[in-house]
C-alpha atoms as a PDB file:
ATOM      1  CA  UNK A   1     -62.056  51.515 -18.188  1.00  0.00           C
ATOM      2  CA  UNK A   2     -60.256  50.268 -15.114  1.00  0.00           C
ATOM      3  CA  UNK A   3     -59.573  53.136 -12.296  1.00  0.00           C
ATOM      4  CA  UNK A   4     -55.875  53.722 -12.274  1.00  0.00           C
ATOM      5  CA  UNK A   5     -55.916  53.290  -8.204  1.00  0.00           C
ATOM      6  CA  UNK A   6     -57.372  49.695  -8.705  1.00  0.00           C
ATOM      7  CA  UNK A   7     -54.967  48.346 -10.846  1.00  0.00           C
ATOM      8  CA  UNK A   8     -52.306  46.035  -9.400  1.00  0.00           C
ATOM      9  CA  UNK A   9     -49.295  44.286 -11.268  1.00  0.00           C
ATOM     10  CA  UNK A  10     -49.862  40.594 -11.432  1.00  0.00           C
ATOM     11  CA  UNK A  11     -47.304  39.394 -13.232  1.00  0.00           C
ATOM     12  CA  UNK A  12     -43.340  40.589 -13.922  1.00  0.00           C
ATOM     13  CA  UNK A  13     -40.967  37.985 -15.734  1.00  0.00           C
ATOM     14  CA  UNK A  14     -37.198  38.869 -16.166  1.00  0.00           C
ATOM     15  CA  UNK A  15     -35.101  37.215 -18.205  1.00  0.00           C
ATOM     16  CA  UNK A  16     -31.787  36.297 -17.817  1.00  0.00           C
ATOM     17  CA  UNK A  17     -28.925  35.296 -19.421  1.00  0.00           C
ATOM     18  CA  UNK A  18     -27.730  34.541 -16.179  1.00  0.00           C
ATOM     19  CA  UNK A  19     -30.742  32.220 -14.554  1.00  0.00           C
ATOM     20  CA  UNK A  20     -28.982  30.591 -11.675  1.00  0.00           C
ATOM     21  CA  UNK A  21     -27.132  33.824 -10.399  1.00  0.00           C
ATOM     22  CA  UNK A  22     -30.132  36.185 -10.569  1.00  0.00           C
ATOM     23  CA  UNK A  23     -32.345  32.719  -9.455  1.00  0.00           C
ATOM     24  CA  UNK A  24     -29.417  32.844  -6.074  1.00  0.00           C
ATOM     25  CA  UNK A  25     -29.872  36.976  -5.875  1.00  0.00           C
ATOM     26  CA  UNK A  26     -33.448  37.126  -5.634  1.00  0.00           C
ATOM     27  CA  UNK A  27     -33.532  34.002  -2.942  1.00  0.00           C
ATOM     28  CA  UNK A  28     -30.939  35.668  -1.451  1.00  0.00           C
ATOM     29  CA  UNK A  29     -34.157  39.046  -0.636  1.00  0.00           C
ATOM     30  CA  UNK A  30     -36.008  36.098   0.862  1.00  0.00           C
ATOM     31  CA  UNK A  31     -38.044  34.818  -2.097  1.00  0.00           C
ATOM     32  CA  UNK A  32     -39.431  31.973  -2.533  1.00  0.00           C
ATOM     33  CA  UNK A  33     -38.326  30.593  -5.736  1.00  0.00           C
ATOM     34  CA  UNK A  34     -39.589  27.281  -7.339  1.00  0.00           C
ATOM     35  CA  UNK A  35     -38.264  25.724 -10.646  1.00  0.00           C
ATOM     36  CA  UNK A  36     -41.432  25.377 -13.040  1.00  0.00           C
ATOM     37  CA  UNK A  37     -41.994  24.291 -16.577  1.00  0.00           C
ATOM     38  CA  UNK A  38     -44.856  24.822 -18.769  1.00  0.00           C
ATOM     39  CA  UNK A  39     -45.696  22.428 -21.519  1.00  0.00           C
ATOM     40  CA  UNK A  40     -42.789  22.615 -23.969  1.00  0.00           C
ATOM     41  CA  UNK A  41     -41.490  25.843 -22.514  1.00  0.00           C
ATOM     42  CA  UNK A  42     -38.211  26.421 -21.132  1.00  0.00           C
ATOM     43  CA  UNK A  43     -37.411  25.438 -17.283  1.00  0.00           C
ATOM     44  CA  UNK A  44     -37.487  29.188 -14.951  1.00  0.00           C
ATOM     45  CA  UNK A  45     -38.321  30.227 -12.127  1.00  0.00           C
ATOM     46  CA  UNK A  46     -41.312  32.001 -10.062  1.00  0.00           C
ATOM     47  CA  UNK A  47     -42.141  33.281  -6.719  1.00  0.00           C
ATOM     48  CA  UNK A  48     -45.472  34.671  -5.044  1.00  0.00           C
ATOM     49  CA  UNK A  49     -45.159  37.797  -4.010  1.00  0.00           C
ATOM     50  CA  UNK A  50     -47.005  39.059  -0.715  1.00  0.00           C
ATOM     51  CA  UNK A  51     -49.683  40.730  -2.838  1.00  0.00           C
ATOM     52  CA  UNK A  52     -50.417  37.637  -4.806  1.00  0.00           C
ATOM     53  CA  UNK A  53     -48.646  38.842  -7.962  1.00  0.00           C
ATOM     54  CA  UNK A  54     -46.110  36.059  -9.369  1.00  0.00           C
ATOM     55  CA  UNK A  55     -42.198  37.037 -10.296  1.00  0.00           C
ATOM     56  CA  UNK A  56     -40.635  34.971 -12.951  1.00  0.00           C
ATOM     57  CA  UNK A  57     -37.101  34.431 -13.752  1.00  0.00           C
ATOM     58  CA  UNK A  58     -36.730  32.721 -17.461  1.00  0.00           C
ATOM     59  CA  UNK A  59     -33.696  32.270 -19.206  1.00  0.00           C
ATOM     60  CA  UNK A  60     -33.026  34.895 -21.841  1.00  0.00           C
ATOM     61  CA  UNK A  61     -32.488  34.574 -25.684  1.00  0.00           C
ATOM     62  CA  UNK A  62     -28.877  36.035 -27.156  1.00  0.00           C
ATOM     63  CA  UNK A  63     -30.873  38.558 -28.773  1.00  0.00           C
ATOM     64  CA  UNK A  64     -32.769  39.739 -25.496  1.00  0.00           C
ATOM     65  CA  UNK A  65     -31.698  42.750 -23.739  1.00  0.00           C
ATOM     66  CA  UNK A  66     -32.044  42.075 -20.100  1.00  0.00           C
ATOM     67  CA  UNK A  67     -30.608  45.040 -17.898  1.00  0.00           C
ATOM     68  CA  UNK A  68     -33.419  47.943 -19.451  1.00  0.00           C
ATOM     69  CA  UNK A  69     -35.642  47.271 -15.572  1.00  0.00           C
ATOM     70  CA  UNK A  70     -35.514  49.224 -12.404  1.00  0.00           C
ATOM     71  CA  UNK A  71     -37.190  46.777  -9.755  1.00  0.00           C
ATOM     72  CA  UNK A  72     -38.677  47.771  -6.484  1.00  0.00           C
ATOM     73  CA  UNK A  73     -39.005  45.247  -3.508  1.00  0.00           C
ATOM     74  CA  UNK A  74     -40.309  45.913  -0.069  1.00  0.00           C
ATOM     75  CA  UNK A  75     -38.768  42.911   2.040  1.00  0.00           C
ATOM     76  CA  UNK A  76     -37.992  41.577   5.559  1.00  0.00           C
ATOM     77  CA  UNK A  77     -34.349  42.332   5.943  1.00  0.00           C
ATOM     78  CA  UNK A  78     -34.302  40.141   8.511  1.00  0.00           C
ATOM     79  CA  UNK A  79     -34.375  37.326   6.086  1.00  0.00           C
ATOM     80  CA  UNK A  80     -32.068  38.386   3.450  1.00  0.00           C
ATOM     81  CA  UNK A  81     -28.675  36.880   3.415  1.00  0.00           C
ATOM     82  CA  UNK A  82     -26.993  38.544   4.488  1.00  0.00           C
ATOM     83  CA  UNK A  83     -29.656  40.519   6.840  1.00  0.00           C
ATOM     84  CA  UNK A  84     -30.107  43.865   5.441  1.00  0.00           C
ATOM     85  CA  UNK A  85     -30.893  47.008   8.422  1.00  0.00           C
ATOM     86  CA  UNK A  86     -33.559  48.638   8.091  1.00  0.00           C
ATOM     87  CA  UNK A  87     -34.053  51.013   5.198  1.00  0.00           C
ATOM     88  CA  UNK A  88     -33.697  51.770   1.290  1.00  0.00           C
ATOM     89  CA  UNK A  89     -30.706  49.928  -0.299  1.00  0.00           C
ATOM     90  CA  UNK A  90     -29.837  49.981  -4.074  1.00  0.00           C
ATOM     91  CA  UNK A  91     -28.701  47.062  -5.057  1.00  0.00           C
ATOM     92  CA  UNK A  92     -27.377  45.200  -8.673  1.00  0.00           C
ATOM     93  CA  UNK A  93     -28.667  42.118  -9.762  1.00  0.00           C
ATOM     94  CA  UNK A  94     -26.362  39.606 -11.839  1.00  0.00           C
ATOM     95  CA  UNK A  95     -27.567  41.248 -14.765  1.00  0.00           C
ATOM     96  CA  UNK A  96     -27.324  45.004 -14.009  1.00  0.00           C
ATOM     97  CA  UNK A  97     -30.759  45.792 -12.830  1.00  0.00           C
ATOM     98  CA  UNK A  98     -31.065  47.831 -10.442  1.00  0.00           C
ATOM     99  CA  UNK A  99     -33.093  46.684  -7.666  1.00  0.00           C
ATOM    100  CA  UNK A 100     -34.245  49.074  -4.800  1.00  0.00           C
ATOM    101  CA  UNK A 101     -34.786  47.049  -1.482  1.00  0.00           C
ATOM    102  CA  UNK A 102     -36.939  48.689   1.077  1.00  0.00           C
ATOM    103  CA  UNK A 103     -36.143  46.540   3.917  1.00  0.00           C
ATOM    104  CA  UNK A 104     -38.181  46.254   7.426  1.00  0.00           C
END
């Protein structure tokens, strides 16, 4: 059994019905989004996170709900666009997440 205070997340996709926009919003925090494709799968995006883990944006299926995700960032504020002060900031994402920016 893994010990719960060794455990890191590696990996978090979201899915969007809304790529580009939320593919804009999350460039827009200062990451570093690249388009990828693997094999037959469907063009998305991803971005290494400080830590090493790996964000995904893919685009959603009709059926897929997409908003049910509360998302914490910790970012330079700095180089958000537009600069964000210093602090906690709640912010939307194109598809209704909320995303809470902790901004240095």
């Amino acid at each position: 059994m893994t010990d719960s205070n060794t455990a890191r997340v590696t990996l978090l996709v979201l899915y969007s019905p809304r790529l580009e926009e939320c593919r804009r919003f999350y460039e827009n925090l200062g990451l570093r989004l690249t388009a990828e494709r693997h094999g037959q799968g469907p063009e998305h995006y991803a971005a290494v996170l400080g830590d090493g883990a790996v964000l995904e944006l893919y685009p959603a299926r009709p059926d897929r709900q997409t908003d049910a995700l509360r998302l914490g960032l910790a970012i330079d504020g700095a180089t958000a666009t537009p600069p964000l002060p210093e602090g906690r900031h709640l912010l939307t994402d194109p598809d209704g997440r909320t995303v809470e920016v902790h901004a240095a």
